[in-house]
Structure formats: structure tokens, C-alpha cells
C-alpha atoms as a PDB file:
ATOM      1  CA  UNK A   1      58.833  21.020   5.841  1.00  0.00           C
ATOM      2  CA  UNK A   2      58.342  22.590   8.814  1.00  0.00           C
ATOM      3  CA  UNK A   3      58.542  20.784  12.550  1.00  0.00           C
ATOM      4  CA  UNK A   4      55.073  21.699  14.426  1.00  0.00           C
ATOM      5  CA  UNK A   5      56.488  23.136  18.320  1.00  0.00           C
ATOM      6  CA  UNK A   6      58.163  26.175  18.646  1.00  0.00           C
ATOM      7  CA  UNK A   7      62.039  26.460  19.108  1.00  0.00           C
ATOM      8  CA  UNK A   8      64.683  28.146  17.347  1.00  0.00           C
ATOM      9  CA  UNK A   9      66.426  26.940  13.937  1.00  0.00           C
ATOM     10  CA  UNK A  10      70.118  25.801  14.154  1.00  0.00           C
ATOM     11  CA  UNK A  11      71.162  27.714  10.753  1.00  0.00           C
ATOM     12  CA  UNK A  12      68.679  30.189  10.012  1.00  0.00           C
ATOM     13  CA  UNK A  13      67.967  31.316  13.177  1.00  0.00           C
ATOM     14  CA  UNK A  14      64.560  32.059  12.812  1.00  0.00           C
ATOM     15  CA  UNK A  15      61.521  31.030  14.951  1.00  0.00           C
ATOM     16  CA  UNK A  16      60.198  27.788  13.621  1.00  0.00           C
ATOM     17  CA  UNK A  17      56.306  27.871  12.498  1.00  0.00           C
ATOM     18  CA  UNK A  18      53.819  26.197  15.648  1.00  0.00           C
ATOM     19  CA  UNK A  19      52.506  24.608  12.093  1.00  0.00           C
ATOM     20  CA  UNK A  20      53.575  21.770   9.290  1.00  0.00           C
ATOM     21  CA  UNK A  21      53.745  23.049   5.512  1.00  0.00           C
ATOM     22  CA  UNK A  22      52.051  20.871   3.168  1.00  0.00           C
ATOM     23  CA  UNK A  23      52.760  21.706  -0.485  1.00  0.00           C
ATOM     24  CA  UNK A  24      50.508  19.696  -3.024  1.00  0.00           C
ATOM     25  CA  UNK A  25      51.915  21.147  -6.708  1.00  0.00           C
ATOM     26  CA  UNK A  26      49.454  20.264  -9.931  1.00  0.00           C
ATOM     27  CA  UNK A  27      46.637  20.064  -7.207  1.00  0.00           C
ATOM     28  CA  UNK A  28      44.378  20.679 -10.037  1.00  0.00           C
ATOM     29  CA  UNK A  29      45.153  17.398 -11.097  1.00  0.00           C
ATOM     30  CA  UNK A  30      43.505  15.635  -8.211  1.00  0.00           C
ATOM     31  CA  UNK A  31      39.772  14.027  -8.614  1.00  0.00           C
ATOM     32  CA  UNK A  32      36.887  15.279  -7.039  1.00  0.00           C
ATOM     33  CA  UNK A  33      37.193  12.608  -4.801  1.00  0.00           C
ATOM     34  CA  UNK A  34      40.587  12.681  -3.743  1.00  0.00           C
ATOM     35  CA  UNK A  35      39.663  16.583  -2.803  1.00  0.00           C
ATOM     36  CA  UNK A  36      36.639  15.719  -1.152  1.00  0.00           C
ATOM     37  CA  UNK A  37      38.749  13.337   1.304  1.00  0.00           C
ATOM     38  CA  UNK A  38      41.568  16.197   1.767  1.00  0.00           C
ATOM     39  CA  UNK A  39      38.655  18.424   3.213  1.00  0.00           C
ATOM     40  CA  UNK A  40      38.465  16.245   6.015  1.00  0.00           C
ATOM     41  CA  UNK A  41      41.798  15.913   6.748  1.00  0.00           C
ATOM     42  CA  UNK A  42      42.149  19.930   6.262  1.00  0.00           C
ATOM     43  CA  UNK A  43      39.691  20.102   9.262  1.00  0.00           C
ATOM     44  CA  UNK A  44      41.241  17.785  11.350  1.00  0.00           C
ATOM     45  CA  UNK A  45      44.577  18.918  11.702  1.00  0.00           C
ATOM     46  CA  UNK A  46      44.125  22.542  10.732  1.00  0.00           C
ATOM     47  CA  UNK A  47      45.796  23.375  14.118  1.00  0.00           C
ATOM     48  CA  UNK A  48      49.084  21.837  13.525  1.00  0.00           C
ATOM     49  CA  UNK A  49      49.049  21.835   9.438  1.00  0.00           C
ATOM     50  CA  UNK A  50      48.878  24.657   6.937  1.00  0.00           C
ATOM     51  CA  UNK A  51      48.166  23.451   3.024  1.00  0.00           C
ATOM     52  CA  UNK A  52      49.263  25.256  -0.131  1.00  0.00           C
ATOM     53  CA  UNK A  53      47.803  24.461  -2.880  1.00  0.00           C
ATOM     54  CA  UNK A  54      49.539  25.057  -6.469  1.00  0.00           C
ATOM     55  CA  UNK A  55      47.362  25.083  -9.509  1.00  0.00           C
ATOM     56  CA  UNK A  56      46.889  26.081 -13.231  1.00  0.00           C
ATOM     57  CA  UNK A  57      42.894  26.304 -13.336  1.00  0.00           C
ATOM     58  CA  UNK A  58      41.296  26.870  -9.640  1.00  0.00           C
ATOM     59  CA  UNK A  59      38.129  26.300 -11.073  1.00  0.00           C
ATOM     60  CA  UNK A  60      38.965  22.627 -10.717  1.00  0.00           C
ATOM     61  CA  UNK A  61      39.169  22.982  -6.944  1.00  0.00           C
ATOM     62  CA  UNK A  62      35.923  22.056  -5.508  1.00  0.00           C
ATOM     63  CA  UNK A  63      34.652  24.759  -3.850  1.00  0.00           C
ATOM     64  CA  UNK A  64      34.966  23.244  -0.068  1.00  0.00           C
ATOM     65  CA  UNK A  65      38.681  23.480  -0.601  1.00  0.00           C
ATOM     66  CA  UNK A  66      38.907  26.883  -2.777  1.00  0.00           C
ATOM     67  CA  UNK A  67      36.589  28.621   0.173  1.00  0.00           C
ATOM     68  CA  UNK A  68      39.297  27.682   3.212  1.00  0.00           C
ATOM     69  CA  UNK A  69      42.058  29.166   1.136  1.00  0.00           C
ATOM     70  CA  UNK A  70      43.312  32.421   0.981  1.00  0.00           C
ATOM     71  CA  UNK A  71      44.328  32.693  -3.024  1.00  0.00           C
ATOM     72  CA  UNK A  72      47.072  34.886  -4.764  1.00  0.00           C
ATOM     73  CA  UNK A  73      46.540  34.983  -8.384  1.00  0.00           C
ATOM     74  CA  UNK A  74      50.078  35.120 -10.458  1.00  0.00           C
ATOM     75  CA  UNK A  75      50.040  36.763 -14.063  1.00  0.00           C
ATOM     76  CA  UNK A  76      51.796  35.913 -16.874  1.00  0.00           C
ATOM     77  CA  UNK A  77      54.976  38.221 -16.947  1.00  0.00           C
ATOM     78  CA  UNK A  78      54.685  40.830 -19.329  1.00  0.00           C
ATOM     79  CA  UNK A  79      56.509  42.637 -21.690  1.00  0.00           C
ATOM     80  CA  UNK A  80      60.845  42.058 -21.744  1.00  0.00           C
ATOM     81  CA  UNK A  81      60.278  41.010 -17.821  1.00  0.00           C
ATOM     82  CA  UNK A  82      62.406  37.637 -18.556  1.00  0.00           C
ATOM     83  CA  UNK A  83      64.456  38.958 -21.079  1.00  0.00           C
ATOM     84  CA  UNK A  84      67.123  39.785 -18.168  1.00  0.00           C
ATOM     85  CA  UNK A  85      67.133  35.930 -17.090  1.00  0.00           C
ATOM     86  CA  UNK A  86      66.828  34.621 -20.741  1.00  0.00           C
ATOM     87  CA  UNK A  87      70.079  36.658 -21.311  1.00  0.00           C
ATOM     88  CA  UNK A  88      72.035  34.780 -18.492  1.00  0.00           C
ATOM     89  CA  UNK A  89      71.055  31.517 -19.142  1.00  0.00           C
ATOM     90  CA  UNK A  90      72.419  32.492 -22.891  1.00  0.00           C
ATOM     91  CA  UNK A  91      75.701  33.859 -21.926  1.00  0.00           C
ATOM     92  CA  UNK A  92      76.249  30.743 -19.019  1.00  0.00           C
ATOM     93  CA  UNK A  93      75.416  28.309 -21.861  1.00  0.00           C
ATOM     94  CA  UNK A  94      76.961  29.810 -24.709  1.00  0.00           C
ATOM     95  CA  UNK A  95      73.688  30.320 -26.706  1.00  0.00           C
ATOM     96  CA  UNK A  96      73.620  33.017 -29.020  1.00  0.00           C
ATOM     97  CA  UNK A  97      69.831  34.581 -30.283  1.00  0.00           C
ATOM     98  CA  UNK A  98      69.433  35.064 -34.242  1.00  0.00           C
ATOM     99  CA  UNK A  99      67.589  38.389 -35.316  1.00  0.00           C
ATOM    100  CA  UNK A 100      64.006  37.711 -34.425  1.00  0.00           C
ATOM    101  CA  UNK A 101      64.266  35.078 -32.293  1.00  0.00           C
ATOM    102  CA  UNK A 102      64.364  36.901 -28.582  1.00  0.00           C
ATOM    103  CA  UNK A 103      60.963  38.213 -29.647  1.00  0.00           C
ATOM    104  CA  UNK A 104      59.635  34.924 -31.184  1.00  0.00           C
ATOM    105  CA  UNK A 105      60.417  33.408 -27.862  1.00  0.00           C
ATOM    106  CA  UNK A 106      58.652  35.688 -26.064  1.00  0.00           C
ATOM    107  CA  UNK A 107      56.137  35.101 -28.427  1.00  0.00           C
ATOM    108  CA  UNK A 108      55.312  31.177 -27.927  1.00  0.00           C
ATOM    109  CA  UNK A 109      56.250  31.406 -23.856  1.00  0.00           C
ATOM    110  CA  UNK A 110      53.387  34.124 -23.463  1.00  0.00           C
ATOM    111  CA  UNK A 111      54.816  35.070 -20.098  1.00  0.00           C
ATOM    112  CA  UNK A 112      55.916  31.670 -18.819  1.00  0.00           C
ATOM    113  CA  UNK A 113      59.341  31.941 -18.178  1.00  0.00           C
ATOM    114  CA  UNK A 114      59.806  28.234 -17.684  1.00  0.00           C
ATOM    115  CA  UNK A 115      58.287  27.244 -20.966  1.00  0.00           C
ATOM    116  CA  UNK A 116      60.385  29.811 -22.382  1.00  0.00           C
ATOM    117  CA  UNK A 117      63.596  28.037 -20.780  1.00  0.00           C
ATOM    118  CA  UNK A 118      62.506  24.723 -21.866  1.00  0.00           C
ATOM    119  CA  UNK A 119      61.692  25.763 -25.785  1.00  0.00           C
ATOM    120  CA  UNK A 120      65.136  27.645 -25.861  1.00  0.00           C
ATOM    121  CA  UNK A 121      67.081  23.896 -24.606  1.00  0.00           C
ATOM    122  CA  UNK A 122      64.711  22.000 -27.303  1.00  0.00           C
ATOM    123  CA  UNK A 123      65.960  24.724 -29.724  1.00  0.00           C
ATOM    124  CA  UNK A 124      69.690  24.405 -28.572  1.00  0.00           C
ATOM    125  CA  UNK A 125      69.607  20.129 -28.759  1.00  0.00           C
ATOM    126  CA  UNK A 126      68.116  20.389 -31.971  1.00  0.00           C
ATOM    127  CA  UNK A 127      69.803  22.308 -33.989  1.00  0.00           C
ATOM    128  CA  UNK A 128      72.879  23.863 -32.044  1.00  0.00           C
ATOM    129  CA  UNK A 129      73.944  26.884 -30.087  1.00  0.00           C
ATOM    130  CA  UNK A 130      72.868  29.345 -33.240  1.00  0.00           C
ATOM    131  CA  UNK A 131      69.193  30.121 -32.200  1.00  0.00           C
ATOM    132  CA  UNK A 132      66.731  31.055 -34.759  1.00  0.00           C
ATOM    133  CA  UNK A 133      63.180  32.073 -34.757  1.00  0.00           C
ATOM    134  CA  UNK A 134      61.796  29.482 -37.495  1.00  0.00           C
ATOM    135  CA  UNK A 135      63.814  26.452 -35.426  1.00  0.00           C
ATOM    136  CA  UNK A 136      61.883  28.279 -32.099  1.00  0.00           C
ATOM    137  CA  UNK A 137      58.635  28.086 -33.964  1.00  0.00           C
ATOM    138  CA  UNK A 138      59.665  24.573 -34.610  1.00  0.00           C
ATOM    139  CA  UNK A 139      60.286  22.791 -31.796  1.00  0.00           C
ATOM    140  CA  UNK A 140      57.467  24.597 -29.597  1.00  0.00           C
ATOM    141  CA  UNK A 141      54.895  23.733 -32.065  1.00  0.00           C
ATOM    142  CA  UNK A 142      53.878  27.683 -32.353  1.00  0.00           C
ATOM    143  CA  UNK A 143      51.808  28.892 -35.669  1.00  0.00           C
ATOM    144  CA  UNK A 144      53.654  30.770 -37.497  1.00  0.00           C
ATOM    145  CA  UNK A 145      53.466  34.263 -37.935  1.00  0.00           C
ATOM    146  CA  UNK A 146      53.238  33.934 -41.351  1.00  0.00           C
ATOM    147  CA  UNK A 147      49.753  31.734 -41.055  1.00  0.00           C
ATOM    148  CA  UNK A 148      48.375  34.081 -38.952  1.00  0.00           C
ATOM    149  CA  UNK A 149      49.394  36.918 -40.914  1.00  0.00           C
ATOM    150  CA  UNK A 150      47.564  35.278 -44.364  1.00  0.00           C
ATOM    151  CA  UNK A 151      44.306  35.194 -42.451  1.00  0.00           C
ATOM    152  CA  UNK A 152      44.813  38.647 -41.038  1.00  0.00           C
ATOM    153  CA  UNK A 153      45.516  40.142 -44.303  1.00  0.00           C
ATOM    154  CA  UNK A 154      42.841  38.332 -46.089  1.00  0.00           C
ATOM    155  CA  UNK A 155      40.182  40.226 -43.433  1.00  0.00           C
ATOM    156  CA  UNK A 156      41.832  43.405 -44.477  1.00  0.00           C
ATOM    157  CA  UNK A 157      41.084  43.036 -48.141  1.00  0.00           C
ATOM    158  CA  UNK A 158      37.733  41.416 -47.652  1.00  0.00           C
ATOM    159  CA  UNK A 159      37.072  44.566 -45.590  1.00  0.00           C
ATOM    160  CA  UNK A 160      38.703  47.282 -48.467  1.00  0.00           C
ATOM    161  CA  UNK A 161      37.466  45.225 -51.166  1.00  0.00           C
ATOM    162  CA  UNK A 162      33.487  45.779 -49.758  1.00  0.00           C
ATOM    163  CA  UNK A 163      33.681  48.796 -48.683  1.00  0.00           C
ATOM    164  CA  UNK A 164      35.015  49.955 -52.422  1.00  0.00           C
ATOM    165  CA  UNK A 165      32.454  47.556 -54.215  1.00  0.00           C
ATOM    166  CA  UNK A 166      29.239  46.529 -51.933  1.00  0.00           C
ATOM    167  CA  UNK A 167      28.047  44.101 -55.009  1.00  0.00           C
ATOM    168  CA  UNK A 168      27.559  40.838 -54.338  1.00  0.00           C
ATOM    169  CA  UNK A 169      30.115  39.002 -56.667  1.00  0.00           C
ATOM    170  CA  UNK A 170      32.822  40.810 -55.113  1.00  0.00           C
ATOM    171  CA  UNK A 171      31.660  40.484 -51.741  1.00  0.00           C
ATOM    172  CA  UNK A 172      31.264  36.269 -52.511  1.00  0.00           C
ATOM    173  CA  UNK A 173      34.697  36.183 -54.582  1.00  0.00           C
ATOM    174  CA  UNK A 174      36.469  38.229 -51.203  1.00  0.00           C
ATOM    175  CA  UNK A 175      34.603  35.104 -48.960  1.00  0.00           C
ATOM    176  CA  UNK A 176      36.053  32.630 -51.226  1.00  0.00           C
ATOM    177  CA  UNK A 177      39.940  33.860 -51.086  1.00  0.00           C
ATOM    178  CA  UNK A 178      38.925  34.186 -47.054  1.00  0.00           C
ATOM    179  CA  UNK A 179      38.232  30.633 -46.811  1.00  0.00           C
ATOM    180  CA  UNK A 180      40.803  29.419 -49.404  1.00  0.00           C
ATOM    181  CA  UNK A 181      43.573  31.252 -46.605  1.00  0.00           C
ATOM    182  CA  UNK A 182      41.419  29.441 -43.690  1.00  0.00           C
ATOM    183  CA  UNK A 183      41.855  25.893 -45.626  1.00  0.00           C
ATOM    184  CA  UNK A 184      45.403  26.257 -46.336  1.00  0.00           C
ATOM    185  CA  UNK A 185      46.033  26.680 -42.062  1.00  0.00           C
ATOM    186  CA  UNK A 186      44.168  23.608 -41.688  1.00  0.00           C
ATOM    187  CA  UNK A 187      45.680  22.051 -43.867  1.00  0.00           C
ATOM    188  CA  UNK A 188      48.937  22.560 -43.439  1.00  0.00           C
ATOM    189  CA  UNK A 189      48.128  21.217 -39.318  1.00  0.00           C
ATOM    190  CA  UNK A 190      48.344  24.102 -37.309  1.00  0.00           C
ATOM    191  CA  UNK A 191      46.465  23.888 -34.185  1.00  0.00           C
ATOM    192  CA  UNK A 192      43.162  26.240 -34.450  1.00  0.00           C
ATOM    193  CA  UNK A 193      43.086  27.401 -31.406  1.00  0.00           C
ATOM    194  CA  UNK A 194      46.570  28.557 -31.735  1.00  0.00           C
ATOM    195  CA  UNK A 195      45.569  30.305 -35.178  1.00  0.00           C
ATOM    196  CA  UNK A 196      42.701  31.924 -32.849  1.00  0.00           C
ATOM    197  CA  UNK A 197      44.977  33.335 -30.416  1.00  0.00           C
ATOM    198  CA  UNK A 198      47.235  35.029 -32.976  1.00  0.00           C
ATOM    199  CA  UNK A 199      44.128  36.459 -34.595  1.00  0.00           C
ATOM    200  CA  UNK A 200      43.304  37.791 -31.539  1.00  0.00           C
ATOM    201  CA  UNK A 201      46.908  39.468 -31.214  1.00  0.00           C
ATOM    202  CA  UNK A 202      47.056  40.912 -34.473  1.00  0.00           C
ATOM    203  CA  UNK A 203      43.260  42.567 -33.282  1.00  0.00           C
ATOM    204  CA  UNK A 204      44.865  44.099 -30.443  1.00  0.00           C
ATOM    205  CA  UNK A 205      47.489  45.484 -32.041  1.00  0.00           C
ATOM    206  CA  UNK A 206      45.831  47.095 -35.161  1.00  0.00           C
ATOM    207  CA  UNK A 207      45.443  50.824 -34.161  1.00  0.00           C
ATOM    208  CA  UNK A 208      43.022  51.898 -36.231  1.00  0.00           C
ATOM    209  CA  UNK A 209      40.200  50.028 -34.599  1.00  0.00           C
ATOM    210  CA  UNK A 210      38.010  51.060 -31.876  1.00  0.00           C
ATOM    211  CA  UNK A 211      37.608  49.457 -28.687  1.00  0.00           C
ATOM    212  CA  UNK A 212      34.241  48.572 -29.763  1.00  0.00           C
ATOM    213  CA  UNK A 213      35.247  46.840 -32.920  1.00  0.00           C
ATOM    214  CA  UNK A 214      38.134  44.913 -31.418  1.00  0.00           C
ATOM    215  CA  UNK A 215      35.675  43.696 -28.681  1.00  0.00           C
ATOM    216  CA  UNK A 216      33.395  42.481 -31.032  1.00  0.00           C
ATOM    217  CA  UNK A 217      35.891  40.709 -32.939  1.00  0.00           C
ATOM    218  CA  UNK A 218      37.196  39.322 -29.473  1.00  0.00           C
ATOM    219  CA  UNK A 219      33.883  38.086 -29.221  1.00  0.00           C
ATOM    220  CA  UNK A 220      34.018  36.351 -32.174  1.00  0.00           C
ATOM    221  CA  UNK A 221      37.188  34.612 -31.294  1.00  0.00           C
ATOM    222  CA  UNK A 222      35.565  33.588 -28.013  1.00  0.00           C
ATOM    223  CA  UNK A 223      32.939  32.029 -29.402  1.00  0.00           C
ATOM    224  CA  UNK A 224      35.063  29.912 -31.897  1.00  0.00           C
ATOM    225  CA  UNK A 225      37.423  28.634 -29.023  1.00  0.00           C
ATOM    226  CA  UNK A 226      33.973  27.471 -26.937  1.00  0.00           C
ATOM    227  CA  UNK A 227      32.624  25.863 -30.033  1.00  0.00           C
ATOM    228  CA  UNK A 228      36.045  23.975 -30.323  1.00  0.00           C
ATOM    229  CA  UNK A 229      36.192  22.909 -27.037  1.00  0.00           C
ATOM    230  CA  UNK A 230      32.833  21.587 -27.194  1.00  0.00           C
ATOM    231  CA  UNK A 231      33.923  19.244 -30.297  1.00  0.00           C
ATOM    232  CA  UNK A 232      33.211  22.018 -33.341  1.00  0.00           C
ATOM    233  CA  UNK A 233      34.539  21.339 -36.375  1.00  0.00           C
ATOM    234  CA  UNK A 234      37.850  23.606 -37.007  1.00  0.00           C
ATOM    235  CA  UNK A 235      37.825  24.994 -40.723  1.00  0.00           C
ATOM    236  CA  UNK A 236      33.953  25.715 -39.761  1.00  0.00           C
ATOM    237  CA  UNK A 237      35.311  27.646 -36.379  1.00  0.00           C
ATOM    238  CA  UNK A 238      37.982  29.738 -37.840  1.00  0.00           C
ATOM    239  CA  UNK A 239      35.899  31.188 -40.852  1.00  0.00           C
ATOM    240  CA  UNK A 240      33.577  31.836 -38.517  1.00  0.00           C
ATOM    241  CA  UNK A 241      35.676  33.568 -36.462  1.00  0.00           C
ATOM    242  CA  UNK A 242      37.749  35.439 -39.424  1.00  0.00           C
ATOM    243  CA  UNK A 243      34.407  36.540 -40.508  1.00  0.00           C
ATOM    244  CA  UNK A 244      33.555  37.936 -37.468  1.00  0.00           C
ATOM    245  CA  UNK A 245      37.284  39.690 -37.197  1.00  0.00           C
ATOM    246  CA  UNK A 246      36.719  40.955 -40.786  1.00  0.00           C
ATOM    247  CA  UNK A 247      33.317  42.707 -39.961  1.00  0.00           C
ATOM    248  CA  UNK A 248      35.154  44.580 -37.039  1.00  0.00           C
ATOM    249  CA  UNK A 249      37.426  45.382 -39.698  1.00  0.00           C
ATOM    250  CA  UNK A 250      34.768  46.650 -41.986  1.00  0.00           C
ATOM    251  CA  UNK A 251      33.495  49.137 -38.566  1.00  0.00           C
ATOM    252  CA  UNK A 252      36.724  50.543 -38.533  1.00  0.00           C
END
């Protein structure tokens, strides 16, 4: 914390702030009410005091607070931008990656480098310095790639399947091996909104749609996840949603 007054400081040597720094972390946590008191206080000493708020979702700061803040938005990092510190902590600890499992880790961090940290030392406790992807997948409670993949692949067929033979037994027996790949997710307990989010990665990544279809079938996927959040049932969501990926498919 800073010390409001000027002066000089006796290590750094730099000018000291004319201003406190108040840090609240997880502010997103706080209740409307608890915020709506703060705003006072923000007002009051805003002459001696400078707050920093640190949040996951700013749309739970009321909007009194959010408009006296300045706000500075950090992404997720991208691409092999951790693999640099992911490789120290490895060689300091004595970790060594199995094939597969640097990019599974990247995988189920999705550009949090401190989740990523934190699933490589479950990894490490539970089954030993010898790092693989499936004990990754494990311990961070991922989907698999494998689940995802089923579903994916089952919209590629579906689509093939009526492009080849528009009738409508092979259209309904295509649905039916669809859903039967849908049930066995659910069944086997994999999170559906997980199983949504690796749908929507294996969209992006399949080059031979359009930018049209893939935002249609993005659509699709975004519809799902609201109707989950708002209680929907889940085998009901993702068919719904892997129908609406396989007719992008089909547009292709």
C-alpha cells in the first residue's frame, strides 16, 4: 500500500503516490449491497484513495462503480504464449510432458496460465512426474477429445449420408445414430457445456466451411448454452445443438 503525502521512498527511490492503493481481488464476488456502500466511500475519499478493482465478469459490477473506473480488459493468452513458462516450471520441478500432453494442457487451461499451473501439480501428485494427456484430462475434469470427436463425426455422416440419399428413412436412421452418440456423452457424465465448447472448436477448425455456416452453427451452440443456463434439460440441448452444427455441415 501506498502512504498518502508526498516524500521520497527509502529503497526504491521513487516519488511516493499523494494517493492510497486499494486492491479488492474477486470484487465480482461482492453483493449489490456491499457495492452500493463502497460507492460512497469511493466519493468520499477519492482525493486521498485510488481503488482497483479485479474481476472475472464486470457485468456484476453495478454500474455506479463500473462508470468511475477506467477498465483494461485482459485476454486469454493465445496460442504457445505460456508454453515458455510451462517449460521452466517443468525443468525446476523435474516434470517431464508425454506426447500429447503440452497440447492437451493448453487445451483444458484455454489461456489461463494459472489453471494451467495448477492442473499440471494435480497431474504431478496424482500420478507422478511422467505427465500424460489422459491423466491431464483426468484430473481437470476436461471432455475428452474423443467425446467430442464421436459427436463431431456423427454430424459429418448425418451430413454425407443426406446429401447422398435425401429419403426419409435414411435421413431418420442418420438422427437416430446422432442421438445414440449424444446419449452416450451424457451418459458417461461429461459436463454439456463442456461438450458444447469442443463442438464449437472442432467448427472453427473445419476448413471447408464458410464463415456463414460456422456462424450459424455458432449460433446454434449459443443458444444451447443459454437454454442450459436457464435450467434446459442437457441430452435435449446438445441434439439440439449437434443438429444445428450438422445442418452447417450439410451448407458446406
Amino acid at each position: 500500500m501506498g502512504t498518502a503525502g508526498g516524500g521520497t521512498g527509502a529503497s526504491a527511490g521513487y516519488p511516493c503516490p499523494p494517493y492510497k492503493l486499494l486492491i479488492l481481488d474477486e470484487a465480482d464476488a461482492m453483493t449489490v449491497d456491499a457495492q452500493s456502500a463502497l460507492r460512497r466511500t469511493m466519493e468520499t475519499h477519492s482525493r486521498v484513495t485510488r481503488f482497483v478493482f479485479i474481476c472475472n465478469y464486470v457485468s456484476r459490477i453495478i454500474e455506479p462503480l463500473a462508470s468511475r473506473c477506467a477498465k483494461f480488459r485482459f485476454a486469454p493468452l493465445e496460442g504457445g504464449a505460456a508454453d515458455a513458462r510451462i517449460a521452466s516450471v517443468c525443468a525446476s520441478e523435474g516434470v517431464t510432458l508425454q506426447p500429447g500432453a503440452k497440447e492437451t494442457l493448453e487445451r483444458v487451461a484455454r489461456g489461463d496460465l494459472r489453471r494451467a499451473i495448477t492442473v499440471l501439480q494435480s497431474a504431478v501428485r496424482l500420478k507422478g512426474n511422467e505427465v500424460s494427456a489422459e491423466t491431464l484430462e483426468d484430473v481437470s475434469g476436461a471432455v475428452p477429445s474423443a467425446a467430442v470427436e464421436a459427436i463431431f463425426s456423427c454430424c459429418r455422416v448425418v451430413s454425407c449420408k443426406e446429401e447422398e440419399t435425401p429419403s426419409s428413412s435414411a435421413s431418420s436412421h442418420s438422427f437416430d445414430a446422432l442421438q445414440r452418440a449424444v446419449d452416450d456423452a451424457v451418459s458417461e457424465g461429461w459436463p454439456a457445456q463442456g461438450i458444447l465448447l469442443g463442438l464449437q472448436a472442432a467448427v472453427l477448425k473445419e476448413n471447408r466451411l464458410s464463415g456463414t455456416a460456422k456462424g450459424k452453427a455458432c449460433a446454434a451452440l449459443a443458444r444451447a448454452d443459454r437454454a442450459l443456463v436457464d435450467g434446459g434439460d442437457e441430452s435435449v440441448q446438445l441434439l439440439a445443438a449437434a443438429s444445428g452444427v450438422r445442418d452447417a455441415l450439410m451448407m458446406a
